[in-house]
PDB file of N, CA and C in Angstrom:
ATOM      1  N   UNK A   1     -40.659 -73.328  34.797  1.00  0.00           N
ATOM      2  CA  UNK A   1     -40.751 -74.651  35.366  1.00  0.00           C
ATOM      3  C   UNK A   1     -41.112 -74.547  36.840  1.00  0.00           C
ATOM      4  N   UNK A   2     -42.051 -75.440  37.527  1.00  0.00           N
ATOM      5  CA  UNK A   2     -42.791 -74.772  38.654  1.00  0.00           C
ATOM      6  C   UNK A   2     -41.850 -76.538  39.172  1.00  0.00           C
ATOM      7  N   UNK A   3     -41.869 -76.377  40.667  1.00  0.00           N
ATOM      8  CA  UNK A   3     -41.073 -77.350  41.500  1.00  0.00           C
ATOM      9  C   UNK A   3     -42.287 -77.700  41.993  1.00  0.00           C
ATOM     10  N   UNK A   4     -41.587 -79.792  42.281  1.00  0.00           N
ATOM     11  CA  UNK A   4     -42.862 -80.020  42.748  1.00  0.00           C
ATOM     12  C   UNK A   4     -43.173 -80.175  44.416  1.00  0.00           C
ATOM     13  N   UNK A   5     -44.232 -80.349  44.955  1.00  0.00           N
ATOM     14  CA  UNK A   5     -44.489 -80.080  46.671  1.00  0.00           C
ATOM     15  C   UNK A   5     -43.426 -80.662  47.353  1.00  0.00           C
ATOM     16  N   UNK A   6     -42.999 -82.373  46.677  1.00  0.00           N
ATOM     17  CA  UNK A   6     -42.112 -83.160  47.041  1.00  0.00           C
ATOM     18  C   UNK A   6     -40.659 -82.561  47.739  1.00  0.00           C
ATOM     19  N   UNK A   7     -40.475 -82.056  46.070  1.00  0.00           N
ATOM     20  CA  UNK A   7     -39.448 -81.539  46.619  1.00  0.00           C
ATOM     21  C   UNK A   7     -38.904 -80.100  47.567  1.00  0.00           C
ATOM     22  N   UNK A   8     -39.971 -79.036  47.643  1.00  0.00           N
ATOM     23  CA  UNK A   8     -39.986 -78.413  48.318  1.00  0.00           C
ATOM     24  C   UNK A   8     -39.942 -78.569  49.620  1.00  0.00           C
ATOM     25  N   UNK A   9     -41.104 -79.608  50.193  1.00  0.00           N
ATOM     26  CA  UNK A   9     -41.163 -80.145  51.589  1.00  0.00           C
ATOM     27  C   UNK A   9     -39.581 -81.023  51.676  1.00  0.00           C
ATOM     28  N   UNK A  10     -39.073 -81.789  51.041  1.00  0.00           N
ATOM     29  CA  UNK A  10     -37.406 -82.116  51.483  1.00  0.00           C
ATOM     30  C   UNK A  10     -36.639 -80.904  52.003  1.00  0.00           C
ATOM     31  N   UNK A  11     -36.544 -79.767  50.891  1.00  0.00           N
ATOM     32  CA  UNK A  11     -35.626 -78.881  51.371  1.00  0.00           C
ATOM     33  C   UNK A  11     -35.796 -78.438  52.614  1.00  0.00           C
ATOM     34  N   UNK A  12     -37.110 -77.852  52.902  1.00  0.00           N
ATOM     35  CA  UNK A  12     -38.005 -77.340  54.279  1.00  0.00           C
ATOM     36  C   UNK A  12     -37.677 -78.429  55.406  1.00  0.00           C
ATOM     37  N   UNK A  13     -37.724 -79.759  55.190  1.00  0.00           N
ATOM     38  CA  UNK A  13     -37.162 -81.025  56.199  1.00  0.00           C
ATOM     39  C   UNK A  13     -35.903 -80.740  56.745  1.00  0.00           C
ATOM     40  N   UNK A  14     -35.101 -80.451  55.440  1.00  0.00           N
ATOM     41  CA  UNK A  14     -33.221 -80.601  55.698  1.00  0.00           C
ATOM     42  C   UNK A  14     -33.186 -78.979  56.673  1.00  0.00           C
ATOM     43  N   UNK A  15     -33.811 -78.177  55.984  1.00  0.00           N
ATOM     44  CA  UNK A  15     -33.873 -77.112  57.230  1.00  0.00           C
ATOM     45  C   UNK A  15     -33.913 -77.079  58.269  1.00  0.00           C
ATOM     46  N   UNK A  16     -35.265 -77.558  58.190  1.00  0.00           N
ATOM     47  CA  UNK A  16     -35.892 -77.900  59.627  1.00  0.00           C
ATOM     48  C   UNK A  16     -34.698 -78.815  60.464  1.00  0.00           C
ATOM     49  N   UNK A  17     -34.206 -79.865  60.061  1.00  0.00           N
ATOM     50  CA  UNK A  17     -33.278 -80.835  60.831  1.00  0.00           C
ATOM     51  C   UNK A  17     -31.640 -79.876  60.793  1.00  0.00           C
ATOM     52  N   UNK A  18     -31.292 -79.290  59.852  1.00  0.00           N
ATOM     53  CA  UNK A  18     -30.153 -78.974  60.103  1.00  0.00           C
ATOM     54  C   UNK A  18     -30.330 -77.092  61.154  1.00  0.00           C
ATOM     55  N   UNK A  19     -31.431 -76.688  61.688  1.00  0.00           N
ATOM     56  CA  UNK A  19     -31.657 -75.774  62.292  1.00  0.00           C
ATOM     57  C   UNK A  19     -31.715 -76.542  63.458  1.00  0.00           C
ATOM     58  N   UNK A  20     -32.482 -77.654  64.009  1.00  0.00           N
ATOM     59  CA  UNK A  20     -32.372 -78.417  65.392  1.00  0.00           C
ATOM     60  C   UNK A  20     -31.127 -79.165  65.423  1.00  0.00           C
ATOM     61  N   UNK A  21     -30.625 -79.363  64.660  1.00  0.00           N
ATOM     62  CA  UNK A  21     -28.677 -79.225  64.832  1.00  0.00           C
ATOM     63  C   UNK A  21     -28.036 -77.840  65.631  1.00  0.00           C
ATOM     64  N   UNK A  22     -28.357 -77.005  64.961  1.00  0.00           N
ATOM     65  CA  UNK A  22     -27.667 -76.237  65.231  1.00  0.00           C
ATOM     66  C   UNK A  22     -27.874 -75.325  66.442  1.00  0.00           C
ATOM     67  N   UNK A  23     -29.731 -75.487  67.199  1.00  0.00           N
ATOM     68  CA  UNK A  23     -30.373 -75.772  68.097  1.00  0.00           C
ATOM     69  C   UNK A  23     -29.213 -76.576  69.235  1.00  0.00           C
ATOM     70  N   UNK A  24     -29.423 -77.555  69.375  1.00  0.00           N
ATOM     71  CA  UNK A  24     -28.965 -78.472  70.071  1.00  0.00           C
ATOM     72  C   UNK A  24     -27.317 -77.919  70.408  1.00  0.00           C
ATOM     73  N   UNK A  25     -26.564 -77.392  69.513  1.00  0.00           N
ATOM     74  CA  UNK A  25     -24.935 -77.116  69.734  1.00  0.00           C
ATOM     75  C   UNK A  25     -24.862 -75.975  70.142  1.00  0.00           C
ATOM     76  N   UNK A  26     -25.604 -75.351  70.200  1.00  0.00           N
ATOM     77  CA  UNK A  26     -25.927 -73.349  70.914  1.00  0.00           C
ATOM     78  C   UNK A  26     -26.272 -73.819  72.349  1.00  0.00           C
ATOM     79  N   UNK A  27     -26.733 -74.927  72.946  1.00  0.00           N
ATOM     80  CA  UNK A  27     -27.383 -75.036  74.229  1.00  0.00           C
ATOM     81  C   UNK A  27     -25.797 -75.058  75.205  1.00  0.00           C
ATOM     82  N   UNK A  28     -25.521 -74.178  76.379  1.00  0.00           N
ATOM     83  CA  UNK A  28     -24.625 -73.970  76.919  1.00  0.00           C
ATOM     84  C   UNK A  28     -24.891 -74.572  78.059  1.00  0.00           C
ATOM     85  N   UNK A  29     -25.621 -73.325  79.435  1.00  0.00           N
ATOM     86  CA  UNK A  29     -25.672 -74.020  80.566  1.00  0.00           C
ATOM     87  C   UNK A  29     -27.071 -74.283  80.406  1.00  0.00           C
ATOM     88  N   UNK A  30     -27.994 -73.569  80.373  1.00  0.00           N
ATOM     89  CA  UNK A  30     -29.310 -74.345  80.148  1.00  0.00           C
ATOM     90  C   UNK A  30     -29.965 -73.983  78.861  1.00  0.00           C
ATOM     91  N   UNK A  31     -31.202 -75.166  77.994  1.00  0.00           N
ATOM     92  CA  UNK A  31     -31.725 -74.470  76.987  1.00  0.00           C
ATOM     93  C   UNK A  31     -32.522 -73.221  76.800  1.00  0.00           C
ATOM     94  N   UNK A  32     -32.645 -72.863  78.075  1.00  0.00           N
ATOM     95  CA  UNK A  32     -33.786 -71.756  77.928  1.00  0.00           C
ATOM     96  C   UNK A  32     -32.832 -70.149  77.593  1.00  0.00           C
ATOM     97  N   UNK A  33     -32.264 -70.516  76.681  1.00  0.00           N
ATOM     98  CA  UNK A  33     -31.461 -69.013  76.115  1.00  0.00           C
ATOM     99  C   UNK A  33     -32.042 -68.636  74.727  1.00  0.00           C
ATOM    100  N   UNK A  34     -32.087 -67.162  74.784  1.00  0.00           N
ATOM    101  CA  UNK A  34     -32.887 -66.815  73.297  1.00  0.00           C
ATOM    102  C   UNK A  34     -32.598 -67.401  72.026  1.00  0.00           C
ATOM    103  N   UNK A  35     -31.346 -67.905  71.922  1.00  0.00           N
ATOM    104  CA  UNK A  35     -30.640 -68.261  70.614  1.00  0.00           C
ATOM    105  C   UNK A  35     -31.838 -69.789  70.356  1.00  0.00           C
ATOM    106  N   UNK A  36     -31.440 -70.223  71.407  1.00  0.00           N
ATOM    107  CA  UNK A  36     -31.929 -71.921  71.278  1.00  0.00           C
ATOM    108  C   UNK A  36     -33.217 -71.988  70.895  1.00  0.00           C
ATOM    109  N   UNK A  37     -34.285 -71.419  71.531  1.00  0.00           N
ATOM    110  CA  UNK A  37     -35.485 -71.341  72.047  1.00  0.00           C
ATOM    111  C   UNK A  37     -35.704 -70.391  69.995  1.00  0.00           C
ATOM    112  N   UNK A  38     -34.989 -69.690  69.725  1.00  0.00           N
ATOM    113  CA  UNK A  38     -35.403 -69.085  68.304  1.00  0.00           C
ATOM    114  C   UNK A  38     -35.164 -69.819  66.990  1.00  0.00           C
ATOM    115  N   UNK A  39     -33.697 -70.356  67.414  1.00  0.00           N
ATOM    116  CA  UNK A  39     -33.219 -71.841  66.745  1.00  0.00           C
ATOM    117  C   UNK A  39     -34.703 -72.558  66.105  1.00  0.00           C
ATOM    118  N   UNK A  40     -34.467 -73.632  67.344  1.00  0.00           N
ATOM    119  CA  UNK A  40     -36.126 -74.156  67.580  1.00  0.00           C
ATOM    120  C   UNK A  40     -37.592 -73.691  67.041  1.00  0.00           C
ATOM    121  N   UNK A  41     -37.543 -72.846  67.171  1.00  0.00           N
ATOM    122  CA  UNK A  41     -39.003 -71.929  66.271  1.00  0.00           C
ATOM    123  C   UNK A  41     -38.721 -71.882  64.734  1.00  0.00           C
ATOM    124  N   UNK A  42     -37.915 -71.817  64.155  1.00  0.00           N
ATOM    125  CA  UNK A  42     -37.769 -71.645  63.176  1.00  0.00           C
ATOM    126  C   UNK A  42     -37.594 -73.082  62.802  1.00  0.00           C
ATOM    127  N   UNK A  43     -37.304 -74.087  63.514  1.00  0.00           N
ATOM    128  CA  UNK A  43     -37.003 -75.581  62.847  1.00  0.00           C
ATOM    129  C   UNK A  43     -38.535 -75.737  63.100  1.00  0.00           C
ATOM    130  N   UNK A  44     -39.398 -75.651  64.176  1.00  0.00           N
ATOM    131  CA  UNK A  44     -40.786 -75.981  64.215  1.00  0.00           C
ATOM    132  C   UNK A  44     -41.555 -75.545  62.358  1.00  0.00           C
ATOM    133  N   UNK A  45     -41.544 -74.276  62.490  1.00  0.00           N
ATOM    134  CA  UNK A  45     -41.814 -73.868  61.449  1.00  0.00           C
ATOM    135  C   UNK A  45     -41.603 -74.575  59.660  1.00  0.00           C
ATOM    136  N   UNK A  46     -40.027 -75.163  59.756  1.00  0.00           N
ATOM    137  CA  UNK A  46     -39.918 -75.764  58.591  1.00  0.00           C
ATOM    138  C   UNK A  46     -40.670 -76.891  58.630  1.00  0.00           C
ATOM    139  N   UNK A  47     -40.740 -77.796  59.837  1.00  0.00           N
ATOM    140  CA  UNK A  47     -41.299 -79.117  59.569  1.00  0.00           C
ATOM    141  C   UNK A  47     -42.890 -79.283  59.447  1.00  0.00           C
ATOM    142  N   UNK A  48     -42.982 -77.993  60.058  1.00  0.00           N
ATOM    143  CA  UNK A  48     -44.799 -77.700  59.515  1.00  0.00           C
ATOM    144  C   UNK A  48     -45.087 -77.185  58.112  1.00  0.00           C
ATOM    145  N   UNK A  49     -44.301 -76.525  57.641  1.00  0.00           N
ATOM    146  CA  UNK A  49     -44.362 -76.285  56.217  1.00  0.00           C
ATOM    147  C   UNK A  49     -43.989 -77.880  55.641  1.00  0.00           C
ATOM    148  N   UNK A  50     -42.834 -78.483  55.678  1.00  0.00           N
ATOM    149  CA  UNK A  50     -42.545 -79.542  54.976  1.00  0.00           C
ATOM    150  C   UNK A  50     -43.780 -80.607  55.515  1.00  0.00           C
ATOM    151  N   UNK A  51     -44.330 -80.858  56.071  1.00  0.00           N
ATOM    152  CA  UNK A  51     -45.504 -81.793  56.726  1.00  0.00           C
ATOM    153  C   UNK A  51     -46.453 -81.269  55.494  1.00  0.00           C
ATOM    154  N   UNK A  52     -47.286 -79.940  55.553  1.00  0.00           N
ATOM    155  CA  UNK A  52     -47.866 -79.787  54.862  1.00  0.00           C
ATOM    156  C   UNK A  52     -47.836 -80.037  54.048  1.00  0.00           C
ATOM    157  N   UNK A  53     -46.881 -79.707  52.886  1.00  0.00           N
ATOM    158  CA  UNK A  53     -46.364 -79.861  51.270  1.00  0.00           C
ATOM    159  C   UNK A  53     -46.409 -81.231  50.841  1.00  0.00           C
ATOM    160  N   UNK A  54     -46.444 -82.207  52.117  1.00  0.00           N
ATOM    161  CA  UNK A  54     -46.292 -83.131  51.735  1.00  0.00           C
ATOM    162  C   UNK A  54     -47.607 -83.779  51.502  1.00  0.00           C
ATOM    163  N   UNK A  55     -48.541 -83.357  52.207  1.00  0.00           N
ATOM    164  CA  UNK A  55     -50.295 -83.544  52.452  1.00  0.00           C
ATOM    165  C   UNK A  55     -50.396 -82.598  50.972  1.00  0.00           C
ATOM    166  N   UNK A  56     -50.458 -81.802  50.667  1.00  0.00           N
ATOM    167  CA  UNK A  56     -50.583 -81.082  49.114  1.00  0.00           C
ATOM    168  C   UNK A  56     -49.934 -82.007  47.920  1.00  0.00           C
ATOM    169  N   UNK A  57     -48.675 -82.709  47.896  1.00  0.00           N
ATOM    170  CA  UNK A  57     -48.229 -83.883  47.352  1.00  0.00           C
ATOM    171  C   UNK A  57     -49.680 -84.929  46.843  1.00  0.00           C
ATOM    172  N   UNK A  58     -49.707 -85.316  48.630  1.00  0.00           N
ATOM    173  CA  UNK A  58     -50.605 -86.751  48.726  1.00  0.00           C
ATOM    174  C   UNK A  58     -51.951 -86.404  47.876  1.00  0.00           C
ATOM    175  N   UNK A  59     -52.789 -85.183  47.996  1.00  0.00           N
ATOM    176  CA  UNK A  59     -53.963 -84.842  47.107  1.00  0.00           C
ATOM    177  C   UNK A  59     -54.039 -84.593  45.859  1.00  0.00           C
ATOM    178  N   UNK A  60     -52.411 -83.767  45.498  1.00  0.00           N
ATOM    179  CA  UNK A  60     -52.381 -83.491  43.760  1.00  0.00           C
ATOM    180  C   UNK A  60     -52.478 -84.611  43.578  1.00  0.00           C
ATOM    181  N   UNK A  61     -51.224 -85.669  43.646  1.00  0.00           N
ATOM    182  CA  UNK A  61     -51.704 -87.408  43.273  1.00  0.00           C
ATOM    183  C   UNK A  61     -53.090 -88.365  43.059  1.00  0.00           C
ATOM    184  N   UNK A  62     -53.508 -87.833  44.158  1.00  0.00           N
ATOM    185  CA  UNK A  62     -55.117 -88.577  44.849  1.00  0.00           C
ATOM    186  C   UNK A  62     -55.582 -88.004  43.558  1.00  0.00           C
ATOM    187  N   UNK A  63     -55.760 -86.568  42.909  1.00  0.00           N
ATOM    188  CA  UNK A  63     -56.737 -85.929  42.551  1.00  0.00           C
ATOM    189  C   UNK A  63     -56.636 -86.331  40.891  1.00  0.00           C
ATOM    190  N   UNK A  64     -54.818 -86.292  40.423  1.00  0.00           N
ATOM    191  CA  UNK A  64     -54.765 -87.094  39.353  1.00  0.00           C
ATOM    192  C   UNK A  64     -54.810 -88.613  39.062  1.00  0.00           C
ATOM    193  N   UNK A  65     -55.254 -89.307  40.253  1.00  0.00           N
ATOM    194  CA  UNK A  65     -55.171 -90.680  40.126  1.00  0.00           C
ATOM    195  C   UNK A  65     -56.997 -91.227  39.785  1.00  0.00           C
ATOM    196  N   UNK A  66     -57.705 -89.723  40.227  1.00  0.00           N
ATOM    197  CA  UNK A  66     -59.235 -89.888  39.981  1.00  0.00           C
ATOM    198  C   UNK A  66     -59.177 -89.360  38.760  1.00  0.00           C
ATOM    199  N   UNK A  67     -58.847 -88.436  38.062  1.00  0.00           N
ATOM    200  CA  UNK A  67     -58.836 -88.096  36.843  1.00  0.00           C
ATOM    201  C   UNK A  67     -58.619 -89.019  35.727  1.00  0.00           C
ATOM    202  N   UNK A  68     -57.762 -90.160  36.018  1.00  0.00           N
ATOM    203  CA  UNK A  68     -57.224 -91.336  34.654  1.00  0.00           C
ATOM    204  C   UNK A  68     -58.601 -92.301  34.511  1.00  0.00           C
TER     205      UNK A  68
END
């Protein structure tokens, strides 16, 4: 059973948002500490994957909605 983009890009979202959580509560005296700043990269990363998946979503649809 193959999962669909939908739901992949959610999980990759909740990542992405619960990593800039956890971003945000690591920041001490200033943000520019390795933790934060790596935090952050890795939440960038999910929401560009989940952005995408979601544009791969919008075309499988598009592509079966030309097919009917």
């Amino acid at each position: 059973m193959r999962t669909s983009p939908m739901f992949m890009a959610s999980l990759y979202f909740g990542m992405g948002v619960v990593f800039t959580y956890i971003a945000v509560q690591s920041v001490e005296d200033t943000i520019w500490n390795f933790m934060t700043i790596l935090l952050a990269f890795f939440a960038t990363l999910d929401f560009v994957v989940a952005f995408r998946l979601i544009g791969l979503h919008l075309r499988v649809k598009k592509s079966k909605r030309k097919k009917e």
